[in-house]
N, C-alpha and C. Protein backbone atom coordinates (compact mmCIF):
# COMPACT_ATOMS: atom_id res chain seq x y z
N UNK A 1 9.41 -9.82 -12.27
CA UNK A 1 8.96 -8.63 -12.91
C UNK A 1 8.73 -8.80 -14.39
N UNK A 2 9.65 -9.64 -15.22
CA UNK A 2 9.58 -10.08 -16.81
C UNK A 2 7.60 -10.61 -16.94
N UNK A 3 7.05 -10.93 -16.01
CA UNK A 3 5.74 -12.05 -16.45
C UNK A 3 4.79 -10.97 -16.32
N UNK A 4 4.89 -9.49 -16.20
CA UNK A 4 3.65 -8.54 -16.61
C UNK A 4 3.98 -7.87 -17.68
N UNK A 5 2.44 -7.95 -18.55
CA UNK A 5 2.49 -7.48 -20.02
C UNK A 5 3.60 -5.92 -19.68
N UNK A 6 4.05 -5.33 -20.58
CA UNK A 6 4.81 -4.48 -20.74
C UNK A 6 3.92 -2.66 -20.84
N UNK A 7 2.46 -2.72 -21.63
CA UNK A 7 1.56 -1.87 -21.02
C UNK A 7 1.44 -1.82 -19.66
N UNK A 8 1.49 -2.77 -18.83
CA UNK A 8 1.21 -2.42 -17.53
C UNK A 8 1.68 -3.10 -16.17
N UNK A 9 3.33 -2.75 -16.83
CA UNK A 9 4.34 -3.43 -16.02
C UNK A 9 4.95 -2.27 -14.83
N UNK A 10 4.84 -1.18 -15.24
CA UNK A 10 5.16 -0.03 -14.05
C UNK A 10 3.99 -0.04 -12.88
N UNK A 11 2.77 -0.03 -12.97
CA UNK A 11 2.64 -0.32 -12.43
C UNK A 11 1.91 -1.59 -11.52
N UNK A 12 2.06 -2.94 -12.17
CA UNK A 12 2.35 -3.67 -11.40
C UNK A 12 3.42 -3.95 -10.56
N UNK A 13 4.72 -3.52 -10.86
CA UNK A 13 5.68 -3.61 -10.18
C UNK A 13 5.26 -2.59 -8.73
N UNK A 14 4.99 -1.57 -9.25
CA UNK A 14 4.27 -0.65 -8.00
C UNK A 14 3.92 -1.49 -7.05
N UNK A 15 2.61 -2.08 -7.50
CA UNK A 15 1.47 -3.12 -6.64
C UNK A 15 2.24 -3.81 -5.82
N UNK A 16 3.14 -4.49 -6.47
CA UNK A 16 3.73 -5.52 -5.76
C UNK A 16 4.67 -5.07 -4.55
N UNK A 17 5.48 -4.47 -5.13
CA UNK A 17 6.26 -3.86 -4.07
C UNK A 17 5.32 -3.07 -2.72
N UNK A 18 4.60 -2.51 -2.92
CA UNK A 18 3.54 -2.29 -1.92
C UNK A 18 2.88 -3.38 -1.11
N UNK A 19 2.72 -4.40 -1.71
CA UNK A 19 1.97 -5.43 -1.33
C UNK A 19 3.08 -6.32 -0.34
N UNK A 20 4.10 -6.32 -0.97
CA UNK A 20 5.86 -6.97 -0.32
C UNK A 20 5.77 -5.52 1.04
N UNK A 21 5.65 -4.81 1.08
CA UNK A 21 5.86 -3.85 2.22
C UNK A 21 5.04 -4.26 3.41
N UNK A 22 3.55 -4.19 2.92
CA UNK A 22 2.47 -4.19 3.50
C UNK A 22 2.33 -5.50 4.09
N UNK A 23 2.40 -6.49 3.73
CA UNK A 23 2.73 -7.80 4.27
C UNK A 23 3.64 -8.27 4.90
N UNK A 24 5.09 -7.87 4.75
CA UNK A 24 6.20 -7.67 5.88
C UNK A 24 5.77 -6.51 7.44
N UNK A 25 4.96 -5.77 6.92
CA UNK A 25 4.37 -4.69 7.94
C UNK A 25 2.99 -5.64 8.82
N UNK A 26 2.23 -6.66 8.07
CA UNK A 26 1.57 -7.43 8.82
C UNK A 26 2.45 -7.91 9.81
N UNK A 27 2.79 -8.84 9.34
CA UNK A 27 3.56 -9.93 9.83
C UNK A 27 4.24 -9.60 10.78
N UNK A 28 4.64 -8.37 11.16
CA UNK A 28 5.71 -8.17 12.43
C UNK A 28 4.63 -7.72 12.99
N UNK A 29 3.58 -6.84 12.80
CA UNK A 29 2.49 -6.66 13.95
C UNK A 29 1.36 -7.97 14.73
N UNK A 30 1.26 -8.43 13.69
CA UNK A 30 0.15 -10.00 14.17
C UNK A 30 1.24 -10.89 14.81
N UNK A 31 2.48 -11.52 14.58
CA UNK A 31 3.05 -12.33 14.66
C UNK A 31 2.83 -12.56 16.40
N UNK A 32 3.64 -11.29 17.16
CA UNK A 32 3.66 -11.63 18.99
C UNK A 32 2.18 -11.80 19.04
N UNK A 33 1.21 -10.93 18.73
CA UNK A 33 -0.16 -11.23 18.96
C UNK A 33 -0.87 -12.40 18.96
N UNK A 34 -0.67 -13.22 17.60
CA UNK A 34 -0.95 -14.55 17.68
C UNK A 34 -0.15 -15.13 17.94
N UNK A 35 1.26 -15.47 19.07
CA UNK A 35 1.81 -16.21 19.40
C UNK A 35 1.25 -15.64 20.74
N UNK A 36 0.88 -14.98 21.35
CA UNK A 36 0.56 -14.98 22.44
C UNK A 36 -0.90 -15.62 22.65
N UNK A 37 -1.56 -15.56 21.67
CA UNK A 37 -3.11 -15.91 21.38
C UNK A 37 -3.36 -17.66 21.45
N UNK A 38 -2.63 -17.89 19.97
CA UNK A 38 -2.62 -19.07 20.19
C UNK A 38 -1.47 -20.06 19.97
N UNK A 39 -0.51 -19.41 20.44
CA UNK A 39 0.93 -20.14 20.65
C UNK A 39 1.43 -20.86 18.99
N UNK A 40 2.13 -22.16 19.37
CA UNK A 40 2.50 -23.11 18.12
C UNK A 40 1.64 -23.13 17.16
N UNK A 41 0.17 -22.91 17.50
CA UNK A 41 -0.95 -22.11 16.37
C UNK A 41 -0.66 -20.87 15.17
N UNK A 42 0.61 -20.42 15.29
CA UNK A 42 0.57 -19.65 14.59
C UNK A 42 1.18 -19.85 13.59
N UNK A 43 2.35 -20.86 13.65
CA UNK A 43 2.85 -21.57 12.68
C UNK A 43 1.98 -22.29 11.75
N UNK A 44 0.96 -22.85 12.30
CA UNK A 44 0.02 -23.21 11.21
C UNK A 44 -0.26 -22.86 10.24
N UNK A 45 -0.38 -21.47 10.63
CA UNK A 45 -1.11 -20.38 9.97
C UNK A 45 -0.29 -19.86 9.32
N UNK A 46 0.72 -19.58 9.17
CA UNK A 46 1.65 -18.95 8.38
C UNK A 46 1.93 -20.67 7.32
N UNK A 47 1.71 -21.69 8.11
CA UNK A 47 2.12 -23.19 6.83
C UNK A 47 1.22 -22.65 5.95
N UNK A 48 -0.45 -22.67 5.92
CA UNK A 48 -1.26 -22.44 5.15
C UNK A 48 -1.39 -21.55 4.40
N UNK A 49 -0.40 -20.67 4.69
CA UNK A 49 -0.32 -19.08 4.15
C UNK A 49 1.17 -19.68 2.59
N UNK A 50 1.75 -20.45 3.29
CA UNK A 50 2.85 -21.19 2.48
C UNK A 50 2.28 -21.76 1.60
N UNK A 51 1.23 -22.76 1.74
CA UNK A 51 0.99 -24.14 0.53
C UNK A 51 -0.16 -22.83 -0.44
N UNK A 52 -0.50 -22.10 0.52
CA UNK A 52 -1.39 -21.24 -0.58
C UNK A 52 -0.49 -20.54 -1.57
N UNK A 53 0.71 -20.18 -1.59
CA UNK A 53 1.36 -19.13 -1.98
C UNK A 53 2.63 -20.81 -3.33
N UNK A 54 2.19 -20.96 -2.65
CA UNK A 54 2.96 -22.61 -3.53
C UNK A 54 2.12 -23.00 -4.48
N UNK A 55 0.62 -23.02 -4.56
CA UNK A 55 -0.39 -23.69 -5.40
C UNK A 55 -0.18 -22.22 -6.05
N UNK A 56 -0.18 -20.87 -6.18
CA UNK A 56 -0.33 -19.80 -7.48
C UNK A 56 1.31 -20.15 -7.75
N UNK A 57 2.16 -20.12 -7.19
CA UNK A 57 3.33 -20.66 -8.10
C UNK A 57 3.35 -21.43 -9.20
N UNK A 58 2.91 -22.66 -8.78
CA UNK A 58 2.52 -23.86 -9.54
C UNK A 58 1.27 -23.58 -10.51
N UNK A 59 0.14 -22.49 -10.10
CA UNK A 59 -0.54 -22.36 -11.59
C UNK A 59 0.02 -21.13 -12.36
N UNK A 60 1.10 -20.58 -12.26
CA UNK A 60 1.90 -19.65 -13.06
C UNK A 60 2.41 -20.42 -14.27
N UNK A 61 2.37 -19.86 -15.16
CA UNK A 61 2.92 -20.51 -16.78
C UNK A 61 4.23 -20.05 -16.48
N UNK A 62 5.30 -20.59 -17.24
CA UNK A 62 6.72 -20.49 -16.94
C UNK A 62 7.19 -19.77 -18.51
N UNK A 63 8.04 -18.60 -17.99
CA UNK A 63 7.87 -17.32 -18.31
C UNK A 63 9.69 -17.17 -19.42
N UNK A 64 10.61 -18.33 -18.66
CA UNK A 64 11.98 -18.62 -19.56
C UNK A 64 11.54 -18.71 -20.88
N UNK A 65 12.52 -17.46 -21.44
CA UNK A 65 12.36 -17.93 -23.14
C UNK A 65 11.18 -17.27 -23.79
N UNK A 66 10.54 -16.72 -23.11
CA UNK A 66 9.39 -16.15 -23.49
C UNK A 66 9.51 -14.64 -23.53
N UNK A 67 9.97 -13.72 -25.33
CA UNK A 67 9.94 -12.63 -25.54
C UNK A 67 9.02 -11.63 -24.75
N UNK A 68 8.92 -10.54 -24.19
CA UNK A 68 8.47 -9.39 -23.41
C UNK A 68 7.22 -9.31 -24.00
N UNK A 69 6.92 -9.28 -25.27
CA UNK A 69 6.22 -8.56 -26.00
C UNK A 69 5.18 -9.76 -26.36
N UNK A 70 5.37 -11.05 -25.85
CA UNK A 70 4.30 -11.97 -26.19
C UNK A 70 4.09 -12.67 -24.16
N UNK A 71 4.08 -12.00 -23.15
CA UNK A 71 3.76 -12.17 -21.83
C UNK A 71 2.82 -12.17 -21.67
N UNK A 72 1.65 -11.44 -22.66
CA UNK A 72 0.38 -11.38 -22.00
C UNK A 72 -0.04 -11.99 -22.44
N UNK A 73 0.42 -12.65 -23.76
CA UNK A 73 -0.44 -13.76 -24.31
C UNK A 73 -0.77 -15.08 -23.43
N UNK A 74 0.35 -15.35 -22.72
CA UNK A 74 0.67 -16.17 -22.01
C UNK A 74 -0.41 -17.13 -21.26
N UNK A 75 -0.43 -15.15 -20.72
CA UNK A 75 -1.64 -15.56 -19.33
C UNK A 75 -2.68 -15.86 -19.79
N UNK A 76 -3.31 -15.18 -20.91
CA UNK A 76 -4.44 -15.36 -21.64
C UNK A 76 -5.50 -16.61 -21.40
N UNK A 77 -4.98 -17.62 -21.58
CA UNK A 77 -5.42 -19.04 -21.28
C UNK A 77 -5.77 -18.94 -19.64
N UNK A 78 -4.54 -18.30 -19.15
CA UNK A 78 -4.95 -18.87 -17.57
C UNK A 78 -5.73 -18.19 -16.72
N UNK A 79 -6.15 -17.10 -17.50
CA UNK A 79 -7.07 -16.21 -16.91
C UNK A 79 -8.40 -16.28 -17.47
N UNK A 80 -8.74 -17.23 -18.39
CA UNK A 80 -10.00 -17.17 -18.98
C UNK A 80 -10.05 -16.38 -19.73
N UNK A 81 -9.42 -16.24 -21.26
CA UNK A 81 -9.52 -15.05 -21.77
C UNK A 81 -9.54 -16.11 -22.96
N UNK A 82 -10.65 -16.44 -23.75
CA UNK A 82 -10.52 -17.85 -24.86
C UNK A 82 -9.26 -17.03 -25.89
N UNK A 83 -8.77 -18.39 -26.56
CA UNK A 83 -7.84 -17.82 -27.15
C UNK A 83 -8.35 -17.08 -28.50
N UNK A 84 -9.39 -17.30 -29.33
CA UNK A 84 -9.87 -16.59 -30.45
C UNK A 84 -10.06 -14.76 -29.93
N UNK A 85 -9.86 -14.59 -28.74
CA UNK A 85 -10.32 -13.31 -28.48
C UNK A 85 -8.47 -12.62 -28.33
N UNK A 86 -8.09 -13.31 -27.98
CA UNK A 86 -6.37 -13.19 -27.60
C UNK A 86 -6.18 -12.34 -28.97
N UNK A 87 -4.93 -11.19 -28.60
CA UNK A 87 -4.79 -10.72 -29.38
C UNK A 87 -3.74 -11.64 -30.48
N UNK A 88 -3.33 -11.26 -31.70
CA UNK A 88 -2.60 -11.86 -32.50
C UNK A 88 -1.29 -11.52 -32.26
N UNK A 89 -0.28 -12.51 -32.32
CA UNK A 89 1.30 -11.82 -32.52
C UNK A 89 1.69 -11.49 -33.32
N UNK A 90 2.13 -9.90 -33.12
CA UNK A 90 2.76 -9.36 -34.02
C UNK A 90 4.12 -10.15 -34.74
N UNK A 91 4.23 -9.37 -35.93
CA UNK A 91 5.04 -10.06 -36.44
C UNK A 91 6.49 -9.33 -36.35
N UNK A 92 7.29 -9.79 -36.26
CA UNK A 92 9.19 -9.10 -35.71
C UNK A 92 10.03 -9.39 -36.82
N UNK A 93 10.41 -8.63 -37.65
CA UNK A 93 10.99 -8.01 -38.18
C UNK A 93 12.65 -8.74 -37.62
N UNK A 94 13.33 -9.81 -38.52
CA UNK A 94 14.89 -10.04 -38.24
C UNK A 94 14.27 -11.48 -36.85
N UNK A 95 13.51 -11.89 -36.62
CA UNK A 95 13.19 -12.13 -35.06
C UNK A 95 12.89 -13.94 -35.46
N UNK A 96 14.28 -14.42 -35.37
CA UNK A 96 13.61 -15.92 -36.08
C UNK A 96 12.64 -16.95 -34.82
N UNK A 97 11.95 -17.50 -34.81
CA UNK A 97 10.90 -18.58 -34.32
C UNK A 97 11.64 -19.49 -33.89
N UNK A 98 11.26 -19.81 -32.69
CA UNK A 98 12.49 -20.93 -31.98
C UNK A 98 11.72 -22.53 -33.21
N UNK A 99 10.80 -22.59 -33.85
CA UNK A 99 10.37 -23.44 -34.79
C UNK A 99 11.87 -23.36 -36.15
N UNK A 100 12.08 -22.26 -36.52
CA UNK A 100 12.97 -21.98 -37.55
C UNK A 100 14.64 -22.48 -37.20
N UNK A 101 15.08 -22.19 -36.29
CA UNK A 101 15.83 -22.52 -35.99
C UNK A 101 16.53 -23.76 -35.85
């Protein structure tokens, strides 16, 4: 939940949790269906559903250590957003720079 910008972290959390419902709600309806369909075939299909869900893991920027208020910068890069357009970080008040330290 920490890796969505903070403007529009209610409701992504929404999304998700809907999306976590709705996909546990697949999955128990298709599951006998395609095991009856196409048997040990279905495991496949749920592997591929795995290495897919493993490769957006792996292109997620890693989010430890990284203040609330600079999350969206983050993504910025990984979403195609050039960085000259990225907004600037504010500056924090008492808030030393893991550089300063």
């Amino acid at each position: 939940g920490e890796m969505f910008p903070q403007r529009h972290r209610s409701w992504c959390i929404g999304v998700t949790t809907m999306a976590n419902w709705v996909g546990n709600f697949l999955i128990a309806q298709f599951t006998p269906v395609l095991l009856e369909a196409i048997g040990f075939g279905t495991f496949f299909v749920f592997a591929a559903f795995t290495v897919a869900a493993l490769a957006l893991a792996l292109w997620l920027p890693e989010t430890k250590g990284v203040p609330l208020e600079d999350i969206d910068r983050l993504f910025d890069g990984k979403l195609g957003v050039p960085r000259r357009y990225a907004e600037p970080a504010p500056e924090r008040i008492g808030v030393d720079s893991p550089d300063s330290l």
